[in-house]
N, C-alpha and C. Protein backbone atom coordinates (compact mmCIF):
# COMPACT_ATOMS: atom_id res chain seq x y z
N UNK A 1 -26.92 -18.65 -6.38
CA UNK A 1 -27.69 -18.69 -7.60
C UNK A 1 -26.81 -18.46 -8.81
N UNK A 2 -25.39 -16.98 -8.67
CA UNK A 2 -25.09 -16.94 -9.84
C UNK A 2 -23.83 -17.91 -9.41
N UNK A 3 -22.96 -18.11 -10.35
CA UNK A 3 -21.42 -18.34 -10.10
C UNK A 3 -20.66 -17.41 -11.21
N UNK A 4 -21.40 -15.96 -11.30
CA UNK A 4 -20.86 -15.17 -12.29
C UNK A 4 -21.63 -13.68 -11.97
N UNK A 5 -20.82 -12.50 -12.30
CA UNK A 5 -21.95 -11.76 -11.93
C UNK A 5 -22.96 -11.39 -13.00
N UNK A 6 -24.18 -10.77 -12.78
CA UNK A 6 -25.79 -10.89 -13.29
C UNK A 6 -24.96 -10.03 -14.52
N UNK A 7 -25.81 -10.09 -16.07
CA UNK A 7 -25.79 -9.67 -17.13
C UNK A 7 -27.27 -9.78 -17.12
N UNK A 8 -26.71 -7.76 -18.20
CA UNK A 8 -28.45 -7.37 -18.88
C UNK A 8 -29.27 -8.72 -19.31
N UNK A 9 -28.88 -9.24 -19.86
CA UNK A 9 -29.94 -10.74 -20.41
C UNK A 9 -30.99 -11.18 -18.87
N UNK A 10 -29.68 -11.36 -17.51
CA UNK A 10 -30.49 -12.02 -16.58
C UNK A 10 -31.16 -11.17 -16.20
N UNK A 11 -31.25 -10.13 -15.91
CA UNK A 11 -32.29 -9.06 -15.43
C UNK A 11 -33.39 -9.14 -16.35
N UNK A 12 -33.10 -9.09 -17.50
CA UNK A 12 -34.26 -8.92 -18.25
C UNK A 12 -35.23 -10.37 -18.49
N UNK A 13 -34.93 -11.54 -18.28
CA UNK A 13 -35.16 -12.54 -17.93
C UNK A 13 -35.60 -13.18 -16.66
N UNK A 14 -35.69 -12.26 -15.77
CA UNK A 14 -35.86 -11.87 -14.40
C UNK A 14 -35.21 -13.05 -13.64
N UNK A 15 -33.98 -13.31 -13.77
CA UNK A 15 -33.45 -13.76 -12.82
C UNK A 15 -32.25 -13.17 -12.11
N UNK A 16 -32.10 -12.20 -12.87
CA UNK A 16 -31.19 -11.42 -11.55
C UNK A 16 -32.38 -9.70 -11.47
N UNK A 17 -31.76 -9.54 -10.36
CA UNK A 17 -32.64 -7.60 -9.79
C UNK A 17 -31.59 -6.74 -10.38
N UNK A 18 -30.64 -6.66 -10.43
CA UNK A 18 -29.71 -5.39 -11.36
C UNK A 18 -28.51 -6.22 -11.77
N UNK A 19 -27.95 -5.75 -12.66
CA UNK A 19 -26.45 -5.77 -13.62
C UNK A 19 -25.22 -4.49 -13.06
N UNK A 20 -24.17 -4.61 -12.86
CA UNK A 20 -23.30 -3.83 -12.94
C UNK A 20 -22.48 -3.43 -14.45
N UNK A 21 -22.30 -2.46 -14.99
CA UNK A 21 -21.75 -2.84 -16.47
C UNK A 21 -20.12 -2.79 -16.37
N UNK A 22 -19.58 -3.19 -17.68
CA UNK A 22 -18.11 -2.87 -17.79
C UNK A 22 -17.29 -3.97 -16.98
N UNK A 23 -18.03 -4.92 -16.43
CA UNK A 23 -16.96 -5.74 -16.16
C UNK A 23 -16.50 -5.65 -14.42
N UNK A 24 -17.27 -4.19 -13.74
CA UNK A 24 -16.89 -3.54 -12.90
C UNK A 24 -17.40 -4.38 -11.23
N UNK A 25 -17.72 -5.45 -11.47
CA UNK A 25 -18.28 -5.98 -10.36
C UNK A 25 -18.22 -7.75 -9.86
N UNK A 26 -18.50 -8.10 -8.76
CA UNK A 26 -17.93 -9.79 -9.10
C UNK A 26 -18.86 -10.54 -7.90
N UNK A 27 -18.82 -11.53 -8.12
CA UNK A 27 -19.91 -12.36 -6.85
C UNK A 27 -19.10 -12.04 -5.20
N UNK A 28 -19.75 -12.15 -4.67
CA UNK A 28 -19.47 -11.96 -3.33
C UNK A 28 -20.05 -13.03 -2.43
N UNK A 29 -19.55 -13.71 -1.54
CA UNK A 29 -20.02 -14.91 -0.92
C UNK A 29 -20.54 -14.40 0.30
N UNK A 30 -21.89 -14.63 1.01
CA UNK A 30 -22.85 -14.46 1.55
C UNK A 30 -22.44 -15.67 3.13
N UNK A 31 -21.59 -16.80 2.53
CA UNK A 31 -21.40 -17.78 3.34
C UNK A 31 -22.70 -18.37 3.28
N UNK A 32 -23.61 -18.65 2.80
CA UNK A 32 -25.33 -18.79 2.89
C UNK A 32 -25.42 -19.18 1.33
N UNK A 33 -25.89 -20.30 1.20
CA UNK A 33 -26.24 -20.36 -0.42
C UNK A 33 -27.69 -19.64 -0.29
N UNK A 34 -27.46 -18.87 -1.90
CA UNK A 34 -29.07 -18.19 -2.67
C UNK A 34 -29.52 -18.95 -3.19
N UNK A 35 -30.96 -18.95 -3.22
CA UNK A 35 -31.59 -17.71 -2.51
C UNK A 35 -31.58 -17.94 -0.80
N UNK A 36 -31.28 -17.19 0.01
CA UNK A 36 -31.21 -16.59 1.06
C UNK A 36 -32.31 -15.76 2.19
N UNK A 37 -32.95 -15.84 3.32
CA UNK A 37 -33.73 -14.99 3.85
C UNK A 37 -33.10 -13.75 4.68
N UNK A 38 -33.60 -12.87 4.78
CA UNK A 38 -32.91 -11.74 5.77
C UNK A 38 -33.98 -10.86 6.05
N UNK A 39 -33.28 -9.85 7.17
CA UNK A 39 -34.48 -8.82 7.45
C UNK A 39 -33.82 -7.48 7.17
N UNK A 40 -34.31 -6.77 6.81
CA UNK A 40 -34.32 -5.27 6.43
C UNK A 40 -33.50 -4.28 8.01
N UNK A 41 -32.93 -4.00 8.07
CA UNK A 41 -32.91 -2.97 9.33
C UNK A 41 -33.09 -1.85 8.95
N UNK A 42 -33.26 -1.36 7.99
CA UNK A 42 -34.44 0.42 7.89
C UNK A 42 -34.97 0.33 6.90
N UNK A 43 -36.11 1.32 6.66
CA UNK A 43 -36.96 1.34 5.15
C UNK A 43 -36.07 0.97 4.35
N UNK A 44 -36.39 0.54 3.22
CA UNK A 44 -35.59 0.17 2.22
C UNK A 44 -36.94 0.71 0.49
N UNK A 45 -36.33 1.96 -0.20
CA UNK A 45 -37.01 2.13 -1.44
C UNK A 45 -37.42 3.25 -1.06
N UNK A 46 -38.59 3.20 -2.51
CA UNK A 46 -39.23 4.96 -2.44
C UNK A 46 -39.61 5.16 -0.89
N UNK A 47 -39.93 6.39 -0.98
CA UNK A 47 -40.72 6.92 -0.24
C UNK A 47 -41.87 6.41 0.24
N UNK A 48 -42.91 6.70 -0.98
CA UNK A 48 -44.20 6.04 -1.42
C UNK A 48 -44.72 4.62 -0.74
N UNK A 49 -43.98 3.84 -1.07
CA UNK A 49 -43.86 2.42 -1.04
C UNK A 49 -43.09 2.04 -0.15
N UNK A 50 -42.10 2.32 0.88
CA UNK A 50 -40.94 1.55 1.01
C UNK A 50 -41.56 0.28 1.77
N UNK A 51 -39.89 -0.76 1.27
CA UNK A 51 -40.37 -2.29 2.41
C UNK A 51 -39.42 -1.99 3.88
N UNK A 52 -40.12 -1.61 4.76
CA UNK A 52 -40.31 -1.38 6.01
C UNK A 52 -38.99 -2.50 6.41
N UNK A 53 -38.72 -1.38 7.59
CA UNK A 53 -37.62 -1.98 8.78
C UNK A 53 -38.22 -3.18 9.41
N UNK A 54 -37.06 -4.23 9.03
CA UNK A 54 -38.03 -5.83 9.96
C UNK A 54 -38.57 -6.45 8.86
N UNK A 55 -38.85 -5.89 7.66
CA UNK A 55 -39.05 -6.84 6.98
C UNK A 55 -38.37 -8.02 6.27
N UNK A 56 -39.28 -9.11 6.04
CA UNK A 56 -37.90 -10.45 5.49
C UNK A 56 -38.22 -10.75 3.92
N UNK A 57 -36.94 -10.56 3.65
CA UNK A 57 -36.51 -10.89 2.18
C UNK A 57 -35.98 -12.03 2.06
N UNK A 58 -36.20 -12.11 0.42
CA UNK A 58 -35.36 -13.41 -0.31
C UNK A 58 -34.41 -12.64 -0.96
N UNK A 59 -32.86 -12.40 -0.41
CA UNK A 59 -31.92 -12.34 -1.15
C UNK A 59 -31.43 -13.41 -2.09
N UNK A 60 -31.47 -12.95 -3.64
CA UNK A 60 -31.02 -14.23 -4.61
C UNK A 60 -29.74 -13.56 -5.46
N UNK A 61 -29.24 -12.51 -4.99
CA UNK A 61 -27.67 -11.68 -5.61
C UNK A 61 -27.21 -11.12 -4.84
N UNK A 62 -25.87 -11.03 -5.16
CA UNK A 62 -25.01 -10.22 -3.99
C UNK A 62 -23.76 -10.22 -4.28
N UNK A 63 -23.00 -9.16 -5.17
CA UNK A 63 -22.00 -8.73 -5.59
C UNK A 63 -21.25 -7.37 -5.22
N UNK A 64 -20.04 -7.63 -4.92
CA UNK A 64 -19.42 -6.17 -4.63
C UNK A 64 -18.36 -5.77 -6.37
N UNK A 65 -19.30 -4.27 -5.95
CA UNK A 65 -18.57 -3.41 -7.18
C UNK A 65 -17.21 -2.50 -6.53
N UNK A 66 -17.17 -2.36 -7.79
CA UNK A 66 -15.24 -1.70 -8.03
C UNK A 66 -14.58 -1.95 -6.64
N UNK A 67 -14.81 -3.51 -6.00
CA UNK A 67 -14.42 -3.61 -5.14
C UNK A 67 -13.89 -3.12 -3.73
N UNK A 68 -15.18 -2.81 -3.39
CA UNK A 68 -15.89 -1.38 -2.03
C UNK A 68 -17.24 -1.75 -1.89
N UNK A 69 -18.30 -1.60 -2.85
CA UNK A 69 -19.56 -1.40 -2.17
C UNK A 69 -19.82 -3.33 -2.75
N UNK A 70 -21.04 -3.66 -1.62
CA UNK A 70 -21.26 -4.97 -1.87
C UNK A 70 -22.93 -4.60 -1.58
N UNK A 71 -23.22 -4.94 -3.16
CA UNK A 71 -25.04 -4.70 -3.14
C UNK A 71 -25.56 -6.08 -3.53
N UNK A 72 -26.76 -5.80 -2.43
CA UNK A 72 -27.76 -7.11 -2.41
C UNK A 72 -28.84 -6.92 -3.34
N UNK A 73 -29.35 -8.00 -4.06
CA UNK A 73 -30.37 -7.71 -4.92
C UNK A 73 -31.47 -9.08 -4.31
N UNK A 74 -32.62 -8.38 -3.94
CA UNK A 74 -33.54 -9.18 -2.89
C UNK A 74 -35.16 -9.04 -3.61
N UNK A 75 -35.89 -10.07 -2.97
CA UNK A 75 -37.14 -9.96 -3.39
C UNK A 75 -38.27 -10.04 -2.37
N UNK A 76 -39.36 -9.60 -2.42
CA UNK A 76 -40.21 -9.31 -1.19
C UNK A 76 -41.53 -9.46 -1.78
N UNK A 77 -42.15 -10.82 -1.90
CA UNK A 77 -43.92 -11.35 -2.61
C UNK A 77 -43.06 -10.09 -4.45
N UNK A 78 -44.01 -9.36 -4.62
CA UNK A 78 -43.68 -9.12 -5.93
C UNK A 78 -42.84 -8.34 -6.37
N UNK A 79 -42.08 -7.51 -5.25
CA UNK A 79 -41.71 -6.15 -5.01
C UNK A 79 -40.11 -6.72 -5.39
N UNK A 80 -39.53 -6.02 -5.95
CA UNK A 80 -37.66 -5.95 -6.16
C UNK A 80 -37.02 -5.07 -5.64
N UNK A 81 -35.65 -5.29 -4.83
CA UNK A 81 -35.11 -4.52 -4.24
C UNK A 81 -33.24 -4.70 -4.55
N UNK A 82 -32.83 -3.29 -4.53
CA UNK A 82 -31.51 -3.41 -4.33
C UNK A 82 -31.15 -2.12 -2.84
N UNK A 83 -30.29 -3.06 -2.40
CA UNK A 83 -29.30 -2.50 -1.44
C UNK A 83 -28.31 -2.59 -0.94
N UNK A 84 -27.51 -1.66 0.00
CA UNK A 84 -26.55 -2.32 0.44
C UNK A 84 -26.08 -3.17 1.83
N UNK A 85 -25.03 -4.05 1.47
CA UNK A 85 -25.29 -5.23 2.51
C UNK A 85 -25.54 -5.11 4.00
N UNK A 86 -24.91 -3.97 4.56
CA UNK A 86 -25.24 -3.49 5.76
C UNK A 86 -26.79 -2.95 5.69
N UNK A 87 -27.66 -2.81 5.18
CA UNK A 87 -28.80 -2.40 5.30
C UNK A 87 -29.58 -3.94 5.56
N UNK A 88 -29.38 -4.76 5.31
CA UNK A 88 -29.97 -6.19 5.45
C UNK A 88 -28.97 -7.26 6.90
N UNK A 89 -29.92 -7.75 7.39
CA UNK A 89 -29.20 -8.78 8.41
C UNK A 89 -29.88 -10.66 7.52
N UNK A 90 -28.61 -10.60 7.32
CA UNK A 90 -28.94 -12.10 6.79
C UNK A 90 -29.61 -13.02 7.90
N UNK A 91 -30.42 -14.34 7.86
CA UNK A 91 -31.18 -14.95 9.11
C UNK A 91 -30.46 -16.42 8.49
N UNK A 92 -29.63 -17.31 9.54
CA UNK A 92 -29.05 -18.13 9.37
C UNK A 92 -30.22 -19.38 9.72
């Protein structure tokens, strides 16, 4: 989806789920063009609410920061999610 990583504008425009600031982060290839499906392997979110282990997402971001952590930014019917990539199994 991106070929750049997400800026405040796209979030707020709702096409990206979070921004990294400062420059500090960069696309990460999925091998899978976005948007993407996957399943959850544990709760994922609040407490309250969470989207349950097994559940399937539309991953549409996926960037690793300060080059170490690689977070997915996913969507579930209305619900937005960020996590990290080992918490999701991509479905080929």
């Amino acid at each position: 989806m991106f070929n750049k990583p997400a800026t405040k504008e796209d979030v707020e425009a709702g096409l990206a789920i979070f921004c990294v600031p400062d420059d500090r982060s960069k696309i990460y290839d999925l091998g899978v063009p976005l948007p993407a499906r996957a399943r959850t392997r544990r709760d994922i979110g609040p407490e309250e609410k969470p989207i349950r282990a097994g559940s399937i997402v539309e991953v549409i971001q996926c960037e690793i920061v300060d080059d170490a952590e690689i977070l997915v930014g996913f969507r579930q019917d209305s619900e937005e999610g960020v996590c990290a990539l080992e918490e999701i199994e991509i479905l080929r």
